[in-house]
Protein backbone atom coordinates (compact mmCIF):
# COMPACT_ATOMS: atom_id res chain seq x y z
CA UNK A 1 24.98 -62.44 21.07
CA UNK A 2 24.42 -65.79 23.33
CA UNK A 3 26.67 -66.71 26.05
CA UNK A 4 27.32 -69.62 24.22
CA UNK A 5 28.89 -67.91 21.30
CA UNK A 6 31.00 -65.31 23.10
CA UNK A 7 32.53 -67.67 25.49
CA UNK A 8 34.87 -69.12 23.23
CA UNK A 9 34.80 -66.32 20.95
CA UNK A 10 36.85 -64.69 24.10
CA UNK A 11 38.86 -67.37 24.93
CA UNK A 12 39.86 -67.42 21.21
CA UNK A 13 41.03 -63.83 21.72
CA UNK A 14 42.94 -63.82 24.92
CA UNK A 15 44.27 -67.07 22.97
CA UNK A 16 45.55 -65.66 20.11
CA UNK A 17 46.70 -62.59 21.92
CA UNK A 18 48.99 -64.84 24.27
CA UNK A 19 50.38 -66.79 20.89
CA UNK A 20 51.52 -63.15 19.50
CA UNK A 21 53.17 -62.17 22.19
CA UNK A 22 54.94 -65.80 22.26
CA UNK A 23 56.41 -65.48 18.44
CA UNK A 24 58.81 -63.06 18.95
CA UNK A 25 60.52 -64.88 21.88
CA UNK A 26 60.16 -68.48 19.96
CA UNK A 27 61.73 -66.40 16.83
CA UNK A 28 64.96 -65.71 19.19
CA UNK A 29 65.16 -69.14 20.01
CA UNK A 30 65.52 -70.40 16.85
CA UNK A 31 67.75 -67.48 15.81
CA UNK A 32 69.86 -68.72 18.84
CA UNK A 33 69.89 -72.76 17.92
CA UNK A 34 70.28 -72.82 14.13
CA UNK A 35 69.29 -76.24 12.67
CA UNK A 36 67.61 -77.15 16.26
CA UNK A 37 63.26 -77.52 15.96
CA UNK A 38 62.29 -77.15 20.24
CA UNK A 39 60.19 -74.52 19.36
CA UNK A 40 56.61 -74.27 18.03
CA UNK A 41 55.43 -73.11 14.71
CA UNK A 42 52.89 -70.39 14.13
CA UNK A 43 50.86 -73.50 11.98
CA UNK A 44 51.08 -75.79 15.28
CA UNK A 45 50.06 -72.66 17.91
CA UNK A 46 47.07 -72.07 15.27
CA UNK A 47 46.16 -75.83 14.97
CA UNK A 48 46.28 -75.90 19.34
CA UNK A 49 43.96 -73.34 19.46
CA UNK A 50 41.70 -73.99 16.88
CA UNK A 51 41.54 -77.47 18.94
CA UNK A 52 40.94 -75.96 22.38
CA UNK A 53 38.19 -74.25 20.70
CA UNK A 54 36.55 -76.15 19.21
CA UNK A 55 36.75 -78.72 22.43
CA UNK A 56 35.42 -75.94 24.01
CA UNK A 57 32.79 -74.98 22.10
CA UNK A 58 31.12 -78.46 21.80
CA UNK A 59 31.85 -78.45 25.95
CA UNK A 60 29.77 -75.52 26.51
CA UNK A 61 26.82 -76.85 24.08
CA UNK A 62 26.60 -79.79 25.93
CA UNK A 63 26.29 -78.16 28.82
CA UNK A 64 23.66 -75.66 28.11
CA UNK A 65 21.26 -77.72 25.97
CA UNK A 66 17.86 -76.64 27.99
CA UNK A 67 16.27 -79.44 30.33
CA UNK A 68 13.21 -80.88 29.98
């Protein structure tokens, strides 16, 4: 597998991990303020990291296209 691929492949992980730990606390919150939106939705934590992603993805391609 290249570097290039596993990069963000990990980042999506440690991502994702950090976003399911998260859910239970933001599930509290809006337990605790009925009728109140301040938290975050599962769609808009998947839509930020599918973002940072892909950002970093096309980062990293850029910067290890081969010189000539």
């Amino acid at each position: 597998m290249s570097y290039a691929i596993y990069l963000p492949e990990a980042e999506l992980q440690v991502a994702l991990r950090t976003a399911t730990k998260l859910l239970p606390l933001v599930a509290r919150q809006r337990k605790a303020k009925r009728g109140v939106m301040k938290s975050a939705t599962v769609s808009d934590v998947v839509y930020l990291l599918a973002t940072q992603v892909a950002s970093n993805v096309a980062n990293s391609c850029q910067t290890s296209a081969p010189r000539s």
